[in-house]
PDB file of N, CA and C in Angstrom:
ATOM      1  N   UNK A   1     -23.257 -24.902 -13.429  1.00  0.00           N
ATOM      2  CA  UNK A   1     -22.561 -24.689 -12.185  1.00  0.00           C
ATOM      3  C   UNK A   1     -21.200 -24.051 -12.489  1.00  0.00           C
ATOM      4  N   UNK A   2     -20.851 -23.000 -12.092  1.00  0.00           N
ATOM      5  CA  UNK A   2     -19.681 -22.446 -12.440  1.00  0.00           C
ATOM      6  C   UNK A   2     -18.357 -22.814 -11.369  1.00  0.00           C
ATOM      7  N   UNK A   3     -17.586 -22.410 -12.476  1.00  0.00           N
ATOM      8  CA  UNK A   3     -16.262 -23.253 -11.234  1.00  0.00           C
ATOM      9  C   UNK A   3     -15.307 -22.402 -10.495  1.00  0.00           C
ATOM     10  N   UNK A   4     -15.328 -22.699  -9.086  1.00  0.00           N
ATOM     11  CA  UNK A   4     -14.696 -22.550  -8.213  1.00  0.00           C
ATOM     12  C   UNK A   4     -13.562 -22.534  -8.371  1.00  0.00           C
ATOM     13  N   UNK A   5     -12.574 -21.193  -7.863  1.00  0.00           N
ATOM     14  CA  UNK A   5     -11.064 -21.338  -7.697  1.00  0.00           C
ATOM     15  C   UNK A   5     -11.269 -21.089  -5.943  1.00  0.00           C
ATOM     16  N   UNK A   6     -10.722 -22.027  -5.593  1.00  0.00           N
ATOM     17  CA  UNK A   6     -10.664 -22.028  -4.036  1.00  0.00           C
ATOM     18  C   UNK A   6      -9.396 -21.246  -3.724  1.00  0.00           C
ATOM     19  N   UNK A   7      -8.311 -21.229  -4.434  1.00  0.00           N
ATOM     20  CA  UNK A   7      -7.249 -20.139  -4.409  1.00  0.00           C
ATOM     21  C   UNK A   7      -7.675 -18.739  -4.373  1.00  0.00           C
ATOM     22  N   UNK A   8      -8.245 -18.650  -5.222  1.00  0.00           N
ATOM     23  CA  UNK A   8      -8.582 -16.764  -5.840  1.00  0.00           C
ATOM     24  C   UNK A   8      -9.683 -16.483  -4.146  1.00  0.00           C
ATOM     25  N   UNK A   9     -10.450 -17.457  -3.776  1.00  0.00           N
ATOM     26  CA  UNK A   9     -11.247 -17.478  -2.961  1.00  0.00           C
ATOM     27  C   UNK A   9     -10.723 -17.392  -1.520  1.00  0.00           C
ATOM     28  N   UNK A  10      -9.378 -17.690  -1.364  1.00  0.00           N
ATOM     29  CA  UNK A  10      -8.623 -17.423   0.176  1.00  0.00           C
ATOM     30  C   UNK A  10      -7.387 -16.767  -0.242  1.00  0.00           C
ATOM     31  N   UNK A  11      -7.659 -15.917  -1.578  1.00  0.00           N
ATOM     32  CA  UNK A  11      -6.757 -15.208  -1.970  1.00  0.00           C
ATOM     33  C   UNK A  11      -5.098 -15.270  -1.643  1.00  0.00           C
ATOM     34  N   UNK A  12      -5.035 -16.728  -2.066  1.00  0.00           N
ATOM     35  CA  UNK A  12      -3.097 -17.245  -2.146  1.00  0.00           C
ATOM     36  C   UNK A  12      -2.883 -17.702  -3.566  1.00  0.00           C
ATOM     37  N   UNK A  13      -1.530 -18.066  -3.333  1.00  0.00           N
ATOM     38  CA  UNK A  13      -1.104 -18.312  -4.250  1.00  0.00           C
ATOM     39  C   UNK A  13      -1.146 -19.739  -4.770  1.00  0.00           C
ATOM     40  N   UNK A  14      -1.339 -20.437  -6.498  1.00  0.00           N
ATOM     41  CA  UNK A  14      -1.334 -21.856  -6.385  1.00  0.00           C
ATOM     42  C   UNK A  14      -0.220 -22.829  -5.887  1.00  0.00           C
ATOM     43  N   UNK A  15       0.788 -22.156  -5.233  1.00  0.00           N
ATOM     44  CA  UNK A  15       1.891 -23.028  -4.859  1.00  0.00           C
ATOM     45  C   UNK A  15       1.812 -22.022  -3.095  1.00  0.00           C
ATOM     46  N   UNK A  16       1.216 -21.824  -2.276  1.00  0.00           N
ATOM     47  CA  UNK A  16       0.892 -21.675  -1.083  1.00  0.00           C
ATOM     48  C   UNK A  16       1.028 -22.838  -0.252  1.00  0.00           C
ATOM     49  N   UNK A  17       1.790 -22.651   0.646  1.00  0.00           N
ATOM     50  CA  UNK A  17       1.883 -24.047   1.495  1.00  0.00           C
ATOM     51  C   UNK A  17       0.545 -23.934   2.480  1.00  0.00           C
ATOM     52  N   UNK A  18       0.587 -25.004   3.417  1.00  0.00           N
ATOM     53  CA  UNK A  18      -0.626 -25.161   4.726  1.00  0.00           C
ATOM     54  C   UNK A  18      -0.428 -24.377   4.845  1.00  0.00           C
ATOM     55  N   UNK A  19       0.151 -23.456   5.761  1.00  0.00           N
ATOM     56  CA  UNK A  19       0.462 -22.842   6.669  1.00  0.00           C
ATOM     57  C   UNK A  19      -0.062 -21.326   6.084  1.00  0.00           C
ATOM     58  N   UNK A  20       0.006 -21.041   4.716  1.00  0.00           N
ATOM     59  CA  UNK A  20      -0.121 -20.061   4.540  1.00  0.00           C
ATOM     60  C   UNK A  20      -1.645 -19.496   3.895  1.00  0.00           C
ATOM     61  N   UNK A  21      -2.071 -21.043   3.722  1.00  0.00           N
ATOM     62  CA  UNK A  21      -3.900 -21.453   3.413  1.00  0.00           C
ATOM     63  C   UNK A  21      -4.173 -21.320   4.835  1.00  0.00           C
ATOM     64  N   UNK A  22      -3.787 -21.317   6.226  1.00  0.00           N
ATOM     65  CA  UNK A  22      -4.326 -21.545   6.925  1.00  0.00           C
ATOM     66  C   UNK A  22      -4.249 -20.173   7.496  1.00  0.00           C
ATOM     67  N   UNK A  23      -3.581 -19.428   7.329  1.00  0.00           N
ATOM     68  CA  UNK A  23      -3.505 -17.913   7.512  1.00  0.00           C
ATOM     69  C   UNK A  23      -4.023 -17.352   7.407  1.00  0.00           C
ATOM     70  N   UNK A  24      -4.629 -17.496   5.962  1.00  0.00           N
ATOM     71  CA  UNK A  24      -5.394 -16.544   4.924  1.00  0.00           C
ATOM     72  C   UNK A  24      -7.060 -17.344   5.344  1.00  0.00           C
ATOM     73  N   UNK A  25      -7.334 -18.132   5.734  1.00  0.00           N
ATOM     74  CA  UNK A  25      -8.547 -18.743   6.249  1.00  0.00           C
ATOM     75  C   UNK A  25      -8.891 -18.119   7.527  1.00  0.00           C
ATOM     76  N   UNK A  26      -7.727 -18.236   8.465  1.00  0.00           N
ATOM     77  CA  UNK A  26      -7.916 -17.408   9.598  1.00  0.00           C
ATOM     78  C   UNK A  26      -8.261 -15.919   9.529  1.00  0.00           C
ATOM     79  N   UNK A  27      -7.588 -15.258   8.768  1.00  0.00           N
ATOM     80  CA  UNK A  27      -7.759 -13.765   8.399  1.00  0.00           C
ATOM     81  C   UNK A  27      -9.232 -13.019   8.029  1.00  0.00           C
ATOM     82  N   UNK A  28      -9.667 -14.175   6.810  1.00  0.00           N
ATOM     83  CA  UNK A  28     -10.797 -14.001   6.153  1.00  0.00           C
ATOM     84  C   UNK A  28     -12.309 -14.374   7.616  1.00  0.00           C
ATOM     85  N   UNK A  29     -12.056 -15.293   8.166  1.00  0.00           N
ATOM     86  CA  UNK A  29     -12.491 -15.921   9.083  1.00  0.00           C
ATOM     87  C   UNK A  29     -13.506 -15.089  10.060  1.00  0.00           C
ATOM     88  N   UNK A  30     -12.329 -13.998  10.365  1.00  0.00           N
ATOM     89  CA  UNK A  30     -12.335 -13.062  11.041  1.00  0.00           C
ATOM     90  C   UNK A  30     -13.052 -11.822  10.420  1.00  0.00           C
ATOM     91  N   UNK A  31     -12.882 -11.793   9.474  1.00  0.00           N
ATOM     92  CA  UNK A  31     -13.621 -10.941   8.553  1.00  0.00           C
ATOM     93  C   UNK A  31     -15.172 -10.509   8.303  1.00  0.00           C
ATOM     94  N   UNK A  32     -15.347 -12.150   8.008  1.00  0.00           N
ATOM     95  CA  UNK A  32     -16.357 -12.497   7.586  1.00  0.00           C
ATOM     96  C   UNK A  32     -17.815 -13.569   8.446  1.00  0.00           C
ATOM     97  N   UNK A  33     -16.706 -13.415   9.676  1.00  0.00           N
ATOM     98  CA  UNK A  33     -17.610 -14.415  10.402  1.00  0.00           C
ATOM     99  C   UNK A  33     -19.341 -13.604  10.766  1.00  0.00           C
ATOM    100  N   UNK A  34     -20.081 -14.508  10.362  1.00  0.00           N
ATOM    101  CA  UNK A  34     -21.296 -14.341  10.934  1.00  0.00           C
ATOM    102  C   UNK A  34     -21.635 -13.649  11.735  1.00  0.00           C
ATOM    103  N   UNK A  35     -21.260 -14.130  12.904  1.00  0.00           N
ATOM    104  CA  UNK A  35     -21.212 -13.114  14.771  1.00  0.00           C
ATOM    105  C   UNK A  35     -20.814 -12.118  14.324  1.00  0.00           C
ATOM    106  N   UNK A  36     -19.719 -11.597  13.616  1.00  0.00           N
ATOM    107  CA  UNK A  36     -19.053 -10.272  13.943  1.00  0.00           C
ATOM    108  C   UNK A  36     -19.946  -9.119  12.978  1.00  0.00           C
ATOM    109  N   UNK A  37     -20.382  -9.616  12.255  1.00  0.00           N
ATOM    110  CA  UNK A  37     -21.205  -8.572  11.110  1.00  0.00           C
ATOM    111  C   UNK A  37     -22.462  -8.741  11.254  1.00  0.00           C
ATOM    112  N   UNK A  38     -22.906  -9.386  12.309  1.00  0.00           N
ATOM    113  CA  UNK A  38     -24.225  -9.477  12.735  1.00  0.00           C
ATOM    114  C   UNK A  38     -24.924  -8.141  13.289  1.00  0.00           C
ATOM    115  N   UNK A  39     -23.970  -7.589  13.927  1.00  0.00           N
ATOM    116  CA  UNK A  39     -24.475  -6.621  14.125  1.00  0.00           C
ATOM    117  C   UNK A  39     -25.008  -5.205  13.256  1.00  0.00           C
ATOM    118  N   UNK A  40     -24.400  -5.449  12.143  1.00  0.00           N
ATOM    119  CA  UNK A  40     -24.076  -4.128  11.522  1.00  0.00           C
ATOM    120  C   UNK A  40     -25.574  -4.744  10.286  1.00  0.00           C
ATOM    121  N   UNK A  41     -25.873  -5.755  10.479  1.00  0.00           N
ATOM    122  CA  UNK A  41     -27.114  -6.545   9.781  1.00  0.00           C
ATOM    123  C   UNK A  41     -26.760  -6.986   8.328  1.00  0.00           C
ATOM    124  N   UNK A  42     -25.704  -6.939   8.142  1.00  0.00           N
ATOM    125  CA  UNK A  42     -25.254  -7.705   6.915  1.00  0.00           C
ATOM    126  C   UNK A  42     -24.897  -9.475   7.592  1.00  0.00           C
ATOM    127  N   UNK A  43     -25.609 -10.083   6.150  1.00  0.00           N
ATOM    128  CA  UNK A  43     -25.518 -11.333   6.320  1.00  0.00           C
ATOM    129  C   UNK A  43     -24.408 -12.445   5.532  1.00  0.00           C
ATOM    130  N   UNK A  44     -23.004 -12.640   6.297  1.00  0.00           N
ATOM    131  CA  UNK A  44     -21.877 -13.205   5.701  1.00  0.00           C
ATOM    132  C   UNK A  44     -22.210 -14.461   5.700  1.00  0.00           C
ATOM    133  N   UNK A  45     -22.939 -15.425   5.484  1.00  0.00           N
ATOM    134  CA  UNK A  45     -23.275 -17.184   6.038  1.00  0.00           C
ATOM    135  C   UNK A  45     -22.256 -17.312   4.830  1.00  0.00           C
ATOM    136  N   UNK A  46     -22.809 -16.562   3.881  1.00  0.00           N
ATOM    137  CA  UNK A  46     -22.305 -17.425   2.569  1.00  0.00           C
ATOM    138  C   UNK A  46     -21.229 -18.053   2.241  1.00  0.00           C
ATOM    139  N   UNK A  47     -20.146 -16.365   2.248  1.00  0.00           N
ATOM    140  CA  UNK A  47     -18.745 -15.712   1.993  1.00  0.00           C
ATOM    141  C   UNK A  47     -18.049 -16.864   2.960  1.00  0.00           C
ATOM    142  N   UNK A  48     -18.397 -16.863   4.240  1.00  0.00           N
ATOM    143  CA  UNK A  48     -18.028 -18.165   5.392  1.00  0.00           C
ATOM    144  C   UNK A  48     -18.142 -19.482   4.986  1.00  0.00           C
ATOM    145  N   UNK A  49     -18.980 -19.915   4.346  1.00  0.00           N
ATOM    146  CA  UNK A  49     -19.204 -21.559   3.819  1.00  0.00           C
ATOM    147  C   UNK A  49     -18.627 -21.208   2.728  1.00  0.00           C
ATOM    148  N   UNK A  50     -18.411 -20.620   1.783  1.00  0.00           N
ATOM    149  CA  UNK A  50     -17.361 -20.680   0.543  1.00  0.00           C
ATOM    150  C   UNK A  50     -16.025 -20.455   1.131  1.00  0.00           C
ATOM    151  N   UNK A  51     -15.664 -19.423   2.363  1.00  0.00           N
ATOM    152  CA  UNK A  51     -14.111 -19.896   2.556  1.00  0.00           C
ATOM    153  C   UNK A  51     -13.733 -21.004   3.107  1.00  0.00           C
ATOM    154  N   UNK A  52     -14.594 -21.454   3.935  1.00  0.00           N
ATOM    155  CA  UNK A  52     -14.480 -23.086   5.165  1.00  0.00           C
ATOM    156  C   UNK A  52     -14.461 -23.886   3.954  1.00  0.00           C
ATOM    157  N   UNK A  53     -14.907 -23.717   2.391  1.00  0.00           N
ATOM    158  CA  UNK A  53     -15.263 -24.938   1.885  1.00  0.00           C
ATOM    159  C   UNK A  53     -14.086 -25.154   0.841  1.00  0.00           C
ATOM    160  N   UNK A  54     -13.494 -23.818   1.168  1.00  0.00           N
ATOM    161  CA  UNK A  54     -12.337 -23.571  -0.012  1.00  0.00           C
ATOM    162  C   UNK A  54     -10.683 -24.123   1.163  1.00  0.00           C
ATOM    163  N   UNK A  55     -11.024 -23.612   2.418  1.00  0.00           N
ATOM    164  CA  UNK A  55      -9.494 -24.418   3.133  1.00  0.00           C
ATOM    165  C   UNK A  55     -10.045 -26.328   3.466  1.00  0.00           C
ATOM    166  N   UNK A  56     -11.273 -26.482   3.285  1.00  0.00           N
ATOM    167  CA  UNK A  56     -11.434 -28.059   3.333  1.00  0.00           C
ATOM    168  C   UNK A  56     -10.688 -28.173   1.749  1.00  0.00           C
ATOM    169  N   UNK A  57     -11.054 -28.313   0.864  1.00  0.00           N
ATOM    170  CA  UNK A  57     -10.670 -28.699   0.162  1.00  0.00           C
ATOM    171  C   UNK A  57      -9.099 -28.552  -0.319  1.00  0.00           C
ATOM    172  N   UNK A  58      -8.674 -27.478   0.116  1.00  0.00           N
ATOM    173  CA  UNK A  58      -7.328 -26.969  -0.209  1.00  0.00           C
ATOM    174  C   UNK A  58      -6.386 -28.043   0.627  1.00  0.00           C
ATOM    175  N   UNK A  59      -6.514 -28.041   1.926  1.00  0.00           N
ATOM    176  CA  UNK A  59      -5.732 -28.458   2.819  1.00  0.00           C
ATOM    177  C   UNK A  59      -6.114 -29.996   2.795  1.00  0.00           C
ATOM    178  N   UNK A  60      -6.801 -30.706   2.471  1.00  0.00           N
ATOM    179  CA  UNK A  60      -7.069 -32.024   2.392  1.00  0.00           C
ATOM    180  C   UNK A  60      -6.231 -32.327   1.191  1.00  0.00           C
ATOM    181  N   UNK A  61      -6.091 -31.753   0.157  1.00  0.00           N
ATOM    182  CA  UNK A  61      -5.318 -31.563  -1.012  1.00  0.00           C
ATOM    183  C   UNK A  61      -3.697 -31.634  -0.408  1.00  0.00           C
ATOM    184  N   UNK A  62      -3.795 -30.805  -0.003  1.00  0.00           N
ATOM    185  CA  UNK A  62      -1.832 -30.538   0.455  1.00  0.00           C
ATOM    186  C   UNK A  62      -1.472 -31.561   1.252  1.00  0.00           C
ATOM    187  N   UNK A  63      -2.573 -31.783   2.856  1.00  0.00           N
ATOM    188  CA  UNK A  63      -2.458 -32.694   3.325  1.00  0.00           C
ATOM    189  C   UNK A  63      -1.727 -34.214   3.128  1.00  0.00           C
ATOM    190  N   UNK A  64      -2.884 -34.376   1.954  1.00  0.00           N
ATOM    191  CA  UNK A  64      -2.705 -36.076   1.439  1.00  0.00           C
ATOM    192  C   UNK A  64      -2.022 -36.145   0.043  1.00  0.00           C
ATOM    193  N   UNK A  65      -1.118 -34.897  -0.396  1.00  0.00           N
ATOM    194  CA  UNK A  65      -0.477 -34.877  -1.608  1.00  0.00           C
ATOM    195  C   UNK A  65       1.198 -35.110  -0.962  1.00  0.00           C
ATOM    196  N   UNK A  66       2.047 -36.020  -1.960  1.00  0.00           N
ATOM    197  CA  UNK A  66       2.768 -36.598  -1.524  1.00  0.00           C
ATOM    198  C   UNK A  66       4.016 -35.629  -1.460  1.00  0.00           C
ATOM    199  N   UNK A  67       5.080 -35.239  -0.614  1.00  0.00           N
ATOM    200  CA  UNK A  67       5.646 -34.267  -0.656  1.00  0.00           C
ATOM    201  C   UNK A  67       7.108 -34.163  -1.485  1.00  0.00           C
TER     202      UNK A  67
END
């Protein structure tokens, strides 16, 4: 199983606050969402569950890390 940088993956930096994981989630979001490239018949499910899975983990991280 190879390892995940959830950083390189919502393309910030390792000292990125929320706000700026949540940016770059939104951005990509938009990008890559399912609906929007549906049409053109490319299939993003993936690229979408690796970024949703990269700001869960990121922001649960920052979240509950002590400031």
């Amino acid at each position: 199983m190879a390892h995940k940088n959830y950083y390189d993956i919502l393309g910030v930096s390792t000292k990125a606050s929320l706000d700026e994981i949540t940016a770059a989630k939104n951005a990509l979001a938009k990008k890559y969402h399912p609906d929007v490239n549906l049409k053109d018949g490319i299939d993003t499910t993936e690229q979408m569950q690796e970024i949703l899975e990269a700001y869960r983990i990121l922001s649960c991280l920052l979240y509950t890390s002590p400031s």
